[in-house]
PDB file of N, CA and C in Angstrom:
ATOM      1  N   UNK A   1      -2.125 -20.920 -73.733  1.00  0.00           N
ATOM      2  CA  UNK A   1      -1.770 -20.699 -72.340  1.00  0.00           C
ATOM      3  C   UNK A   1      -0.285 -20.329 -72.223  1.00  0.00           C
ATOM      4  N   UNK A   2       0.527 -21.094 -73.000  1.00  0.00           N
ATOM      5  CA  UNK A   2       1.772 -21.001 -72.847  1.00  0.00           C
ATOM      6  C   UNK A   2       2.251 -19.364 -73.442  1.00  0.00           C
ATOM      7  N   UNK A   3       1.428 -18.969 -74.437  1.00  0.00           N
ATOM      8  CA  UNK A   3       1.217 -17.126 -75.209  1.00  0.00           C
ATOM      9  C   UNK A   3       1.166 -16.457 -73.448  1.00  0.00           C
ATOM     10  N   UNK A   4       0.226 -16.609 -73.027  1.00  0.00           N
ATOM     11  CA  UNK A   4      -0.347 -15.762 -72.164  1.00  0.00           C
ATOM     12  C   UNK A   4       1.022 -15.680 -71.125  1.00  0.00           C
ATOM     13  N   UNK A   5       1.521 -17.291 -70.713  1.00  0.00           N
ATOM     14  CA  UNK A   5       2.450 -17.013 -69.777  1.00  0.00           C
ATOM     15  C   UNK A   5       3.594 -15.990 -69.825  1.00  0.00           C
ATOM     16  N   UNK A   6       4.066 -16.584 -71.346  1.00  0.00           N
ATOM     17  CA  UNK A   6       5.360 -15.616 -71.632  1.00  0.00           C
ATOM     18  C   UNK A   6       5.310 -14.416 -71.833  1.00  0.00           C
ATOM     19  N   UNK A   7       3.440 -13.507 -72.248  1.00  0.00           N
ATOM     20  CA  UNK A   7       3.383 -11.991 -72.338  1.00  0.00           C
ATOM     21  C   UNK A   7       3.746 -11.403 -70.249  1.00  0.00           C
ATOM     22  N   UNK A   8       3.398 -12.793 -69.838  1.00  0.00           N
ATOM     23  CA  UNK A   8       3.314 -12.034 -68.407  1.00  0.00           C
ATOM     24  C   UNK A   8       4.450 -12.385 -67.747  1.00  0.00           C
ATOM     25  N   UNK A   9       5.176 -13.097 -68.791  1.00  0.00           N
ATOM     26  CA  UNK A   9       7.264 -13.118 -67.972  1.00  0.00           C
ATOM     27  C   UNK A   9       7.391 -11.306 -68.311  1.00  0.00           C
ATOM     28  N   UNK A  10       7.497 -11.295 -69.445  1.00  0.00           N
ATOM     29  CA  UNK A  10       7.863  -9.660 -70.092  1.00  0.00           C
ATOM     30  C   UNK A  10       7.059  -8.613 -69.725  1.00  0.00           C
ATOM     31  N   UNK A  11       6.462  -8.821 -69.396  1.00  0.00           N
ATOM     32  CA  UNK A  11       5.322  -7.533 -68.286  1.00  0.00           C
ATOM     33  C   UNK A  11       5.640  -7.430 -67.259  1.00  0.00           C
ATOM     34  N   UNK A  12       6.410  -8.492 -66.392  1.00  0.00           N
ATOM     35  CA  UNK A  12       6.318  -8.410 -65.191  1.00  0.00           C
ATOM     36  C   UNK A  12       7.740  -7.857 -65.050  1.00  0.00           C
ATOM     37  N   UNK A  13       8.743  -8.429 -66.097  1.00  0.00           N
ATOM     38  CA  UNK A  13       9.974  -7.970 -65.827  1.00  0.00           C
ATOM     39  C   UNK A  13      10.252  -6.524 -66.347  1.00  0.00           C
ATOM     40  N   UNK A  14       9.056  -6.285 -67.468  1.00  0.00           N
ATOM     41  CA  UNK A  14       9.900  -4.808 -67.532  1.00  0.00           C
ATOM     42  C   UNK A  14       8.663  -3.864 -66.509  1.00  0.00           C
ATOM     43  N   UNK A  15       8.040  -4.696 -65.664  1.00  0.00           N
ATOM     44  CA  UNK A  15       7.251  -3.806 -64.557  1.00  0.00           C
ATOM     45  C   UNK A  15       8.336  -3.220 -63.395  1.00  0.00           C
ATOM     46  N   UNK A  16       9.204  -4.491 -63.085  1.00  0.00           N
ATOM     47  CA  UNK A  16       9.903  -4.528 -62.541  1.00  0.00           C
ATOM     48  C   UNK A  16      11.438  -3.390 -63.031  1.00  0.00           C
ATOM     49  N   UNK A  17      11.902  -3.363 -64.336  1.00  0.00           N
ATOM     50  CA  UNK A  17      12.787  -2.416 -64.346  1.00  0.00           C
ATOM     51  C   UNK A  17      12.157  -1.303 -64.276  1.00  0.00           C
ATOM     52  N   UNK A  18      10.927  -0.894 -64.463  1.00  0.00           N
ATOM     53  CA  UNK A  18      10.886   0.554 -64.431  1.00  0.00           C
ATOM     54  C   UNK A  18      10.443   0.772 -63.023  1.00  0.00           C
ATOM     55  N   UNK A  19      10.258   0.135 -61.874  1.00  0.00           N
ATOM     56  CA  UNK A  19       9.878   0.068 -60.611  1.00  0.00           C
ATOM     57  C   UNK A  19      11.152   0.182 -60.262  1.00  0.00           C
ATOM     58  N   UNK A  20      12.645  -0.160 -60.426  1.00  0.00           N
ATOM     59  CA  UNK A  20      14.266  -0.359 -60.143  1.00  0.00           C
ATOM     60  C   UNK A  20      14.500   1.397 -60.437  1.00  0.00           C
ATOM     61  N   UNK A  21      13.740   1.557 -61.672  1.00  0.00           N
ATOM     62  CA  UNK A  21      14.204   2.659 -61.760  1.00  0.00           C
ATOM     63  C   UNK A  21      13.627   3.665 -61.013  1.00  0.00           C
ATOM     64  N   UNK A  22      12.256   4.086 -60.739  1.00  0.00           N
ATOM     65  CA  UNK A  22      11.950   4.770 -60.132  1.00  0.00           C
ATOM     66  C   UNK A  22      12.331   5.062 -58.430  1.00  0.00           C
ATOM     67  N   UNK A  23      13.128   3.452 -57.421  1.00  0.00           N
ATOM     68  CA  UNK A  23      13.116   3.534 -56.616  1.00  0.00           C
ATOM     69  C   UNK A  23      14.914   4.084 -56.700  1.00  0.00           C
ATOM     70  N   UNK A  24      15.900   3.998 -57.970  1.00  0.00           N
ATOM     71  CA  UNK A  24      16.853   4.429 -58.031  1.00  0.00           C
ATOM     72  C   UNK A  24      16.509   6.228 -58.197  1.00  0.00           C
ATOM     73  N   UNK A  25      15.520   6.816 -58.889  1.00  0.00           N
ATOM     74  CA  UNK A  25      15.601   8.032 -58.754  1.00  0.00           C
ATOM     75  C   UNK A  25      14.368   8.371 -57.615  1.00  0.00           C
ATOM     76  N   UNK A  26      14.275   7.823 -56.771  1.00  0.00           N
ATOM     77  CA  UNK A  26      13.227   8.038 -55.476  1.00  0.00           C
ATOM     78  C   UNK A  26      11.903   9.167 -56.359  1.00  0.00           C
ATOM     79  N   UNK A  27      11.291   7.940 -57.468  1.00  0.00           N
ATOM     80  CA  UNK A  27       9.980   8.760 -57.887  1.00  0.00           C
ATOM     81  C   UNK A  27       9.091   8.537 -57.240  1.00  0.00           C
ATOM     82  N   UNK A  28       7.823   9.130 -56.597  1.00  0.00           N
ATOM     83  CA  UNK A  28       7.151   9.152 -55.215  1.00  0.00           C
ATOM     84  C   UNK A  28       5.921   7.961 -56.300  1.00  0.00           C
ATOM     85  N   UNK A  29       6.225   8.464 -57.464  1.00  0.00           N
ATOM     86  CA  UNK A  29       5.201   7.017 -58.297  1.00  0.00           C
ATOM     87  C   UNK A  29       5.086   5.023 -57.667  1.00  0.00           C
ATOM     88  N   UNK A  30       6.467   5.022 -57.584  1.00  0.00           N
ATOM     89  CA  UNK A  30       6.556   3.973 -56.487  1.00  0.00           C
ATOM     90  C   UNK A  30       5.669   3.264 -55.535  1.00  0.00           C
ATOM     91  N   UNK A  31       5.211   4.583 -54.663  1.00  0.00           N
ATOM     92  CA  UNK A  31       4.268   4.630 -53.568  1.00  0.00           C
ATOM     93  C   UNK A  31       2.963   4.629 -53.695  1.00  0.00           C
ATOM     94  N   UNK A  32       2.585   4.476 -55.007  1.00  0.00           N
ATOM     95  CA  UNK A  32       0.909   4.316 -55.604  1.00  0.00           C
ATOM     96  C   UNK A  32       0.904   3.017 -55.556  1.00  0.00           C
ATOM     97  N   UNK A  33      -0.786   3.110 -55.038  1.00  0.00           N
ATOM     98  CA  UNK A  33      -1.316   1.493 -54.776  1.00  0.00           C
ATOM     99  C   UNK A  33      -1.496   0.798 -55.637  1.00  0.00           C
ATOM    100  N   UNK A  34      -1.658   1.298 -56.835  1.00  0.00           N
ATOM    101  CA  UNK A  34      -1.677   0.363 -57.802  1.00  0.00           C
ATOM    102  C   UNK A  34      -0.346  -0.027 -58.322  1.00  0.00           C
ATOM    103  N   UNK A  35       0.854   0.580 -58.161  1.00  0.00           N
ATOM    104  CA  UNK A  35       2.151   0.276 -58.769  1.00  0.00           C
ATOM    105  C   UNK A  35       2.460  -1.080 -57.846  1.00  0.00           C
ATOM    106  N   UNK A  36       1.892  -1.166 -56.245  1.00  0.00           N
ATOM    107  CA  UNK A  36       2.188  -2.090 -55.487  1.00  0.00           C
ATOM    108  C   UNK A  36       1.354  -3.329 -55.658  1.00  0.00           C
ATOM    109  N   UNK A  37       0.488  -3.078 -56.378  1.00  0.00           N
ATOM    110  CA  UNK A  37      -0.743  -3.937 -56.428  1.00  0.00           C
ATOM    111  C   UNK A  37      -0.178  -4.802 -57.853  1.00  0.00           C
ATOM    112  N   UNK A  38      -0.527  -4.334 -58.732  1.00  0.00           N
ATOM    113  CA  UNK A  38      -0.302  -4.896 -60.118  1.00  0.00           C
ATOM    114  C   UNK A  38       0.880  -5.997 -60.147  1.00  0.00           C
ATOM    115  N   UNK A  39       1.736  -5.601 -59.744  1.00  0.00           N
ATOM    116  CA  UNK A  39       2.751  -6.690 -59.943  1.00  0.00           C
ATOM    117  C   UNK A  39       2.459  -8.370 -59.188  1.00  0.00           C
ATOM    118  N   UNK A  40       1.792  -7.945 -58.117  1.00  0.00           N
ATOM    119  CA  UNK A  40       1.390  -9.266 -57.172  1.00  0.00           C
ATOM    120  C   UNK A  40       0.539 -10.345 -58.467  1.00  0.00           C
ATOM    121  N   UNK A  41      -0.879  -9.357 -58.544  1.00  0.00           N
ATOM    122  CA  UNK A  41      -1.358  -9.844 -59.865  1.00  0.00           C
ATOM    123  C   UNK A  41      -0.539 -10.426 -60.922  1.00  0.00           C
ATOM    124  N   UNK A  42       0.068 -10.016 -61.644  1.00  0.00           N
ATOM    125  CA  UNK A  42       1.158 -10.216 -62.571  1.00  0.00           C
ATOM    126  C   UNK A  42       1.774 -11.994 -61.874  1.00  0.00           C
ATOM    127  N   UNK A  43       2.272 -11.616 -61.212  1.00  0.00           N
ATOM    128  CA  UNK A  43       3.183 -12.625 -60.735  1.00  0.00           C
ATOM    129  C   UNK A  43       2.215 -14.111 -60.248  1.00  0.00           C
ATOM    130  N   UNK A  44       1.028 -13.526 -59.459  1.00  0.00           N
ATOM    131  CA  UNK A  44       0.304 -14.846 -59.281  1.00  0.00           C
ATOM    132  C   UNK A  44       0.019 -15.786 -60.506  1.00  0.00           C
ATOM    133  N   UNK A  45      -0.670 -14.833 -61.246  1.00  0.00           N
ATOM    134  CA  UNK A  45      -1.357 -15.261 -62.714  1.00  0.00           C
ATOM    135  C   UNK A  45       0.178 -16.067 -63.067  1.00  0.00           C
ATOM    136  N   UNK A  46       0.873 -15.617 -63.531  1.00  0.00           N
ATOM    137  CA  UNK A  46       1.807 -16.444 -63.968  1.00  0.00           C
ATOM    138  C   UNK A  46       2.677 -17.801 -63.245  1.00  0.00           C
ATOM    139  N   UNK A  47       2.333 -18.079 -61.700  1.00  0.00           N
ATOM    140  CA  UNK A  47       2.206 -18.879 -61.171  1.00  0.00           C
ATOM    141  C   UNK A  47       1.229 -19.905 -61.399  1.00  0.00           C
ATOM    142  N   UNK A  48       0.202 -19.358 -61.078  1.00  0.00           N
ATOM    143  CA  UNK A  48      -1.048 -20.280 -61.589  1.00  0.00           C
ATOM    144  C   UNK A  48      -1.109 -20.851 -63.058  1.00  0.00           C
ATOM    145  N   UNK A  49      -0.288 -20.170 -64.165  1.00  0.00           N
ATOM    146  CA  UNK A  49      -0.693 -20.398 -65.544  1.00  0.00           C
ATOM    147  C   UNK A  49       0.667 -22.127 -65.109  1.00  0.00           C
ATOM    148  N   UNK A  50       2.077 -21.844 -64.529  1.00  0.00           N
ATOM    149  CA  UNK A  50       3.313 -22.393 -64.565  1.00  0.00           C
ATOM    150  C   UNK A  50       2.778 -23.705 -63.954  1.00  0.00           C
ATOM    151  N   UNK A  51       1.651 -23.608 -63.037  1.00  0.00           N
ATOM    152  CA  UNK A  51       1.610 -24.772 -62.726  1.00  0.00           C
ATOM    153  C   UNK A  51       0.784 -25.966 -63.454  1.00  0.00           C
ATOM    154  N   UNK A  52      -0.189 -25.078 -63.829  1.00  0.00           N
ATOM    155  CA  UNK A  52      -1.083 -25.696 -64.850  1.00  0.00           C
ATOM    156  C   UNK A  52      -0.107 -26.333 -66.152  1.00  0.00           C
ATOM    157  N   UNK A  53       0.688 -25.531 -66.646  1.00  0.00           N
ATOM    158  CA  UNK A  53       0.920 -25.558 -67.447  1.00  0.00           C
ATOM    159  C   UNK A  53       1.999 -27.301 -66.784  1.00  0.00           C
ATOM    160  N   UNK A  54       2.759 -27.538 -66.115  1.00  0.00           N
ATOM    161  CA  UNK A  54       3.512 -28.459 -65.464  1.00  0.00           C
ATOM    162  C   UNK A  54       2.526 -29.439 -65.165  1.00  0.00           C
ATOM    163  N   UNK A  55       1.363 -29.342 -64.819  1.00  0.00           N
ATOM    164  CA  UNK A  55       0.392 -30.377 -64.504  1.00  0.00           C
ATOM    165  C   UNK A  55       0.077 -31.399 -66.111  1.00  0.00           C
ATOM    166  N   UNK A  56       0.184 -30.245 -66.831  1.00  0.00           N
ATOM    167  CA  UNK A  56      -0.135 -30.632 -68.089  1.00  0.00           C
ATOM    168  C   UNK A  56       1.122 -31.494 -69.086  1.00  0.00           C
ATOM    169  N   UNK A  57       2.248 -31.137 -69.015  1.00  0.00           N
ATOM    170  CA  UNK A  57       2.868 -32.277 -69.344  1.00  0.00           C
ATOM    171  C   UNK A  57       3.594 -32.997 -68.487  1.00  0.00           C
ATOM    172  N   UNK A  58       2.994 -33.534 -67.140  1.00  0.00           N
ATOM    173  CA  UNK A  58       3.163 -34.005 -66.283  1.00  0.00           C
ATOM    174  C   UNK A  58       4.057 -33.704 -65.571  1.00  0.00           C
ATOM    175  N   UNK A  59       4.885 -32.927 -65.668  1.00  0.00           N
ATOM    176  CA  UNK A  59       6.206 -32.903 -64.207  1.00  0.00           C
ATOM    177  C   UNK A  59       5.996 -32.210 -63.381  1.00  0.00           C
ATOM    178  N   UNK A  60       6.888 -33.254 -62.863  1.00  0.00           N
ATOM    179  CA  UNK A  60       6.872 -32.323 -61.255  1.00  0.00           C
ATOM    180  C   UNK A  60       6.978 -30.962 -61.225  1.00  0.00           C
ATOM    181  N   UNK A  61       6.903 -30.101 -60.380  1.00  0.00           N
ATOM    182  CA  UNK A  61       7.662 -28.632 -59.861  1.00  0.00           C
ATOM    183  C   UNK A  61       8.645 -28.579 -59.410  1.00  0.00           C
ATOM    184  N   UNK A  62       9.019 -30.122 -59.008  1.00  0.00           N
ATOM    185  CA  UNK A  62       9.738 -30.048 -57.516  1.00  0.00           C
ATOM    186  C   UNK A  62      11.487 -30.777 -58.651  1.00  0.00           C
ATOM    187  N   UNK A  63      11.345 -31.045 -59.421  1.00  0.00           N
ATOM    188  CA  UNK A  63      12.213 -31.639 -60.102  1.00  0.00           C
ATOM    189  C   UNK A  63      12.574 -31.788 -61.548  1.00  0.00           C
ATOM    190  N   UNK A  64      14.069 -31.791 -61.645  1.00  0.00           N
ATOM    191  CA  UNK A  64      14.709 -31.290 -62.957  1.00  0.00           C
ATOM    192  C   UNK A  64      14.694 -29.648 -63.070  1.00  0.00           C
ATOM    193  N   UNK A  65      14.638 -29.490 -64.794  1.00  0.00           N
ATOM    194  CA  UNK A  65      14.751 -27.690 -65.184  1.00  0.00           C
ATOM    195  C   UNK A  65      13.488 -26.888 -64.462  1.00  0.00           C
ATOM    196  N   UNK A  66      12.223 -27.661 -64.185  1.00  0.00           N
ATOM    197  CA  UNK A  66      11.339 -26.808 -63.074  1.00  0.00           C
ATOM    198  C   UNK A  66      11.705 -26.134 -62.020  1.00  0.00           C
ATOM    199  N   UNK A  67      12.594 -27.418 -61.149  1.00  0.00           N
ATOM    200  CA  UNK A  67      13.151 -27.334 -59.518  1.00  0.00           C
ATOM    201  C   UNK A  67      14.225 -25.983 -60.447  1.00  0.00           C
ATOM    202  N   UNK A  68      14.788 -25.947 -61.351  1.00  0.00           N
ATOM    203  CA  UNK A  68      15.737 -25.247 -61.227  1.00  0.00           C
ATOM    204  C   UNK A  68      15.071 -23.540 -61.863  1.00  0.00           C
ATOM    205  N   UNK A  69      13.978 -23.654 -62.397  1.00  0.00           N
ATOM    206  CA  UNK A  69      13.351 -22.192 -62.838  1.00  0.00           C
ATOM    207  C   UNK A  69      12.893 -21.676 -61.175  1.00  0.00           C
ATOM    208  N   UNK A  70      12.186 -22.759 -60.434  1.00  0.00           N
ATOM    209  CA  UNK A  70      11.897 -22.103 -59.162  1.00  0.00           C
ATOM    210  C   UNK A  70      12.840 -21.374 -58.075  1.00  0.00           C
ATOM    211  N   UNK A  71      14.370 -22.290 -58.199  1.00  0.00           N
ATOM    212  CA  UNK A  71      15.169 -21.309 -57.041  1.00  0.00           C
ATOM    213  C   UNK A  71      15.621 -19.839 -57.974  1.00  0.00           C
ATOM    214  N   UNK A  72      15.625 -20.139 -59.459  1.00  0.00           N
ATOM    215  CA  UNK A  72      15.829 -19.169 -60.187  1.00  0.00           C
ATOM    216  C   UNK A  72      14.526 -17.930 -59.387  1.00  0.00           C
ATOM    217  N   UNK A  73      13.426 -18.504 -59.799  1.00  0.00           N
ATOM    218  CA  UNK A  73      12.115 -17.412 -58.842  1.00  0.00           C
ATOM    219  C   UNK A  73      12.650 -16.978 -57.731  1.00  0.00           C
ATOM    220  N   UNK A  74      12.694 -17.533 -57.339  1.00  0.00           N
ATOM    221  CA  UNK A  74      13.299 -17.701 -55.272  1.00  0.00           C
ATOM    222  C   UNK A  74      14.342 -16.286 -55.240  1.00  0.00           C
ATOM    223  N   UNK A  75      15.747 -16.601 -56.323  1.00  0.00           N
ATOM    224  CA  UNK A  75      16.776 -15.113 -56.293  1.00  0.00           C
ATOM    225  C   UNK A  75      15.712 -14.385 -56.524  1.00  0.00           C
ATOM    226  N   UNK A  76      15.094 -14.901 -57.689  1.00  0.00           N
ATOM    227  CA  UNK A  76      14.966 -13.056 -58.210  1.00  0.00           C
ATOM    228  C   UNK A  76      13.979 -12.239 -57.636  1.00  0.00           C
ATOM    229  N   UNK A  77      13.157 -13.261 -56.313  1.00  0.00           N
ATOM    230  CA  UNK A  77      12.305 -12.664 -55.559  1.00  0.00           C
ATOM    231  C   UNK A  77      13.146 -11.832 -54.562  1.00  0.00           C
ATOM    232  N   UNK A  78      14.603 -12.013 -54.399  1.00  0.00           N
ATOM    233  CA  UNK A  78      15.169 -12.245 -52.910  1.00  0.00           C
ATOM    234  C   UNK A  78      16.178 -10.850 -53.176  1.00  0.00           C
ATOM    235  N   UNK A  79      16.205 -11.422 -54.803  1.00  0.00           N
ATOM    236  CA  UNK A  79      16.982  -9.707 -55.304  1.00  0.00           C
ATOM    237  C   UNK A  79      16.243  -8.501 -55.895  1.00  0.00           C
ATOM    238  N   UNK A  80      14.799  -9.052 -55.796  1.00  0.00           N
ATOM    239  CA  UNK A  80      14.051  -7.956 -56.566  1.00  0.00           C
ATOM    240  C   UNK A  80      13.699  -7.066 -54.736  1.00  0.00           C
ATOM    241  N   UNK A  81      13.521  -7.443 -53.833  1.00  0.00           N
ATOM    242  CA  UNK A  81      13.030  -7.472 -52.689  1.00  0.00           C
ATOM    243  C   UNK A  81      14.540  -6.018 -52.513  1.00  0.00           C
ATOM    244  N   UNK A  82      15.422  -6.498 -52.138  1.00  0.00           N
ATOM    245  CA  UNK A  82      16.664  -6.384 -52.562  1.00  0.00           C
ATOM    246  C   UNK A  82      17.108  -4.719 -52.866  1.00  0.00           C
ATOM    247  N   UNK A  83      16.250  -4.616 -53.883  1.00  0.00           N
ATOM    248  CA  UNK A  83      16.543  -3.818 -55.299  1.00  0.00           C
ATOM    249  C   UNK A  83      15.093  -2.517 -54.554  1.00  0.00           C
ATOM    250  N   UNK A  84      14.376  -3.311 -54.413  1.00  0.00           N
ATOM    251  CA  UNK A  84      13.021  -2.366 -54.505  1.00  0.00           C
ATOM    252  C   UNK A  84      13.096  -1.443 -52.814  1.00  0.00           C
ATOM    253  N   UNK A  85      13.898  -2.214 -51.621  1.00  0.00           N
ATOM    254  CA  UNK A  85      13.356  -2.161 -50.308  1.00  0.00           C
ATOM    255  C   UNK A  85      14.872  -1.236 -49.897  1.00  0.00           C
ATOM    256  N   UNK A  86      15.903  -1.695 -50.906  1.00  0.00           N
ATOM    257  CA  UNK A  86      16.994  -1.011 -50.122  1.00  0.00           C
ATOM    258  C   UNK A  86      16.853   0.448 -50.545  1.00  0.00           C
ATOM    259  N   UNK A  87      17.933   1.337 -48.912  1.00  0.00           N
ATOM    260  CA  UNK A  87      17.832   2.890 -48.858  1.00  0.00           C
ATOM    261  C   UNK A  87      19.199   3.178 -49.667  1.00  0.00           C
ATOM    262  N   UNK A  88      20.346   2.407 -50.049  1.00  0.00           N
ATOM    263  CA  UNK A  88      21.102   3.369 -50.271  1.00  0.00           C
ATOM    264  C   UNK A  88      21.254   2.628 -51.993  1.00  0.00           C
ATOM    265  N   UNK A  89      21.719   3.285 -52.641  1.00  0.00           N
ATOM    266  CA  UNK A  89      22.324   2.994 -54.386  1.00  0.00           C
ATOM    267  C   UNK A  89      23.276   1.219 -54.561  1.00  0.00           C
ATOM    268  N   UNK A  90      24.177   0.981 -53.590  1.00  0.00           N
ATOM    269  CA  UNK A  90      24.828   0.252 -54.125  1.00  0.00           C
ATOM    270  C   UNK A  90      24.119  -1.015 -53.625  1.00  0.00           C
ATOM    271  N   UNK A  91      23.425  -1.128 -52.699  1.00  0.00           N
ATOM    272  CA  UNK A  91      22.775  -3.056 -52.527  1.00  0.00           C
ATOM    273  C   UNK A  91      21.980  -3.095 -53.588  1.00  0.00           C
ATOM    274  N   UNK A  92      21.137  -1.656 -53.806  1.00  0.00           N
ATOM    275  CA  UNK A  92      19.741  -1.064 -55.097  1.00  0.00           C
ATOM    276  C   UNK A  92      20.772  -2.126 -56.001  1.00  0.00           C
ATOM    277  N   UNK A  93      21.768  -1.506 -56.874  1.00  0.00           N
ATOM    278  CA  UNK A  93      22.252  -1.873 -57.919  1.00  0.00           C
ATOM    279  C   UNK A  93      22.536  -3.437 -58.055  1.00  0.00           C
ATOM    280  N   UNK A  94      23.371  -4.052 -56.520  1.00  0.00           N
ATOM    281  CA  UNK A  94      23.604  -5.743 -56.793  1.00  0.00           C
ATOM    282  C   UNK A  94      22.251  -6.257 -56.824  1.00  0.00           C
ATOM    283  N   UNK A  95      21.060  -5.847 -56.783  1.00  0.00           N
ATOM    284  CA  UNK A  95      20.057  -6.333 -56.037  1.00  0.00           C
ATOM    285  C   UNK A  95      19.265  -6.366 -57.146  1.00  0.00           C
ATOM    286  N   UNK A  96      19.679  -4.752 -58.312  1.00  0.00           N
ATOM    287  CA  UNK A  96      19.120  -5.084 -59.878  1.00  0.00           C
ATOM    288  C   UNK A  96      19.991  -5.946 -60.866  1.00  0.00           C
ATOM    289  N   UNK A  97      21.149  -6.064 -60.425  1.00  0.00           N
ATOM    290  CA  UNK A  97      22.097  -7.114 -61.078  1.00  0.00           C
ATOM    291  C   UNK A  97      21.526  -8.639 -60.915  1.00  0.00           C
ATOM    292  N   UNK A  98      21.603  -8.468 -59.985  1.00  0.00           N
ATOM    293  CA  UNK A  98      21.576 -10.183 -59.348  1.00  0.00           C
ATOM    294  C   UNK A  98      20.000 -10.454 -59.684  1.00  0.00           C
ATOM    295  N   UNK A  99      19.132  -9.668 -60.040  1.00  0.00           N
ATOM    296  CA  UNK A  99      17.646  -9.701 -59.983  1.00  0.00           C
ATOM    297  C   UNK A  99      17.456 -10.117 -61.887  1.00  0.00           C
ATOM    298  N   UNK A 100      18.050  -9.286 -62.238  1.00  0.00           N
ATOM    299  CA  UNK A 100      18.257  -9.503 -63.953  1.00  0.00           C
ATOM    300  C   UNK A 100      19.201 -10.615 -64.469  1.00  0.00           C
ATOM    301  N   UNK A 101      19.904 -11.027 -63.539  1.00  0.00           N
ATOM    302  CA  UNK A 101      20.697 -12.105 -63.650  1.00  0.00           C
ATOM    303  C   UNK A 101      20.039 -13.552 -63.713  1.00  0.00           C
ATOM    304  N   UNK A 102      19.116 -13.485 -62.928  1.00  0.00           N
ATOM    305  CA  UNK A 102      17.962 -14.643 -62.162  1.00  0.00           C
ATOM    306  C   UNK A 102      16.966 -15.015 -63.776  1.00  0.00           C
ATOM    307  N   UNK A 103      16.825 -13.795 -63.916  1.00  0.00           N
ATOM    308  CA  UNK A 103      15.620 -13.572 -64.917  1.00  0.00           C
ATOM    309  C   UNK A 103      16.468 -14.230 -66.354  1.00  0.00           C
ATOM    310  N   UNK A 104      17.294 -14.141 -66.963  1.00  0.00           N
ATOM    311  CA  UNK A 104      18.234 -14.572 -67.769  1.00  0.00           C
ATOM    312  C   UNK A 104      18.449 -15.822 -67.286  1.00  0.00           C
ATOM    313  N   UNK A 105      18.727 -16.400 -66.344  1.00  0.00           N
ATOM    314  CA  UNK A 105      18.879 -17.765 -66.210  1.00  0.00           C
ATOM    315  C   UNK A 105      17.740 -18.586 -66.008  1.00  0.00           C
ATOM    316  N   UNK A 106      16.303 -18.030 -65.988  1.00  0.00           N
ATOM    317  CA  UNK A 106      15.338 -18.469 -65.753  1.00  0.00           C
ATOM    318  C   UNK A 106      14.527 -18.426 -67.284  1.00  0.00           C
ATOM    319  N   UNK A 107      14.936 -18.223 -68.054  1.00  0.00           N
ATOM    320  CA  UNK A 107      14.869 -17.807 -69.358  1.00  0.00           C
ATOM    321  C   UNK A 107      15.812 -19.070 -70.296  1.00  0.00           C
ATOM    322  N   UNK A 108      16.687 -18.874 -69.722  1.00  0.00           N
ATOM    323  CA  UNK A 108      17.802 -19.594 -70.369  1.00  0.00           C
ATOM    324  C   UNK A 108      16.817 -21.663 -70.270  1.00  0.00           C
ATOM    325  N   UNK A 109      16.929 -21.529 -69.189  1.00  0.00           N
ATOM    326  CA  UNK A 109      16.587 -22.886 -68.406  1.00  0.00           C
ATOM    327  C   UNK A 109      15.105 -22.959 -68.900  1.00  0.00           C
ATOM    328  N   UNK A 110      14.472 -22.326 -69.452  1.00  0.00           N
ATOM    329  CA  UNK A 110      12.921 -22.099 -69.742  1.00  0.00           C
ATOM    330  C   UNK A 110      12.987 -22.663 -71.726  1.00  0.00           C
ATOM    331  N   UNK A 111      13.767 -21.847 -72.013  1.00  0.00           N
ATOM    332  CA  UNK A 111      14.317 -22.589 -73.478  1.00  0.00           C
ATOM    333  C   UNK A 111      15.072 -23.434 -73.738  1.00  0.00           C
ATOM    334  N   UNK A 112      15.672 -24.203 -72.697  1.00  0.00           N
ATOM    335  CA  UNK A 112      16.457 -25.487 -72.753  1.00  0.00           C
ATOM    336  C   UNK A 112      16.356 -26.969 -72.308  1.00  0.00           C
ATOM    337  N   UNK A 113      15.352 -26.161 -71.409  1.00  0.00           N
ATOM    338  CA  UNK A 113      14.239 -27.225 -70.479  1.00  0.00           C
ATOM    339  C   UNK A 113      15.597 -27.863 -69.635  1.00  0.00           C
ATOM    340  N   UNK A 114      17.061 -27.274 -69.407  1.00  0.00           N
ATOM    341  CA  UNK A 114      18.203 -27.677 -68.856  1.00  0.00           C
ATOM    342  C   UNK A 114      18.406 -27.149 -67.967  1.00  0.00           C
ATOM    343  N   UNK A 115      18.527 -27.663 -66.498  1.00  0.00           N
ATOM    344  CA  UNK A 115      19.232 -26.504 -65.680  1.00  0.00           C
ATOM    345  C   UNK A 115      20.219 -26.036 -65.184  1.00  0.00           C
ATOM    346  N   UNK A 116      21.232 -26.646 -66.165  1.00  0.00           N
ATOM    347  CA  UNK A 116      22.782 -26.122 -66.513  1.00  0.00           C
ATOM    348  C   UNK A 116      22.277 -25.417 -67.943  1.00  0.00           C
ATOM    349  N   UNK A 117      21.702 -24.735 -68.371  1.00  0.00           N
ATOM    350  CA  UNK A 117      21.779 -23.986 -69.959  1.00  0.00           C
ATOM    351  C   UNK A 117      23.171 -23.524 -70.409  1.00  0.00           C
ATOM    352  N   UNK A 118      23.780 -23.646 -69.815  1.00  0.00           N
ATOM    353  CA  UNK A 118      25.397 -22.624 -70.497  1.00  0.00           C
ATOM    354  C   UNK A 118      26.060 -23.557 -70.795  1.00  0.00           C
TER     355      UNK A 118
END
């Protein structure tokens, strides 16, 4: 389970850079239903696997390096949103910064089980 989760951290994130990229060069690919679709998928499944997987060695969601992978989710929902929805280049760019930033610290905190990792 824990295989499956982490193929669908790295699927989802490099779904996500090449979705950054296409909305940085306005590719009309973007606008296909399935480019909008797939990622939801992606992202649930790996919700559903995170919780199971937390049920299973008992902790909470709500507390310790969990509480801290979730506000990590929370940016990188808030900068992927951000990244994907804005019209002009430079929020696009803080919005893929701050979005890849999230993802690295959610990573970090995911292999340290710490949510200070640095």
């Amino acid at each position: 389970m824990k295989s499956i989760h982490i193929m669908l951290v790295y699927a989802t994130v490099i779904g996500f850079v090449i979705r950054s990229i296409w909305a940085f060069t306005d590719n009309p690919l973007r606008g296909e239903r399935w480019v909008r679709t797939v990622p939801h998928v992606i992202d649930t499944l790996l919700l559903i696997l995170g919780v199971i997987m937390a049920y299973q060695i008992s902790q909470s969601p709500f507390s310790g390096w969990l509480l801290a992978k979730l506000i990590g989710l929370l940016a990188y929902i808030l900068f992927g949103v951000l990244t994907l929805r804005a019209t002009a280049a430079m929020p696009r760019a803080i919005g893929f910064v701050g979005a890849m930033t999230s993802v690295g610290y959610m990573f970090a905190v995911a292999f340290t089980r710490d949510p200070l990792p640095l």
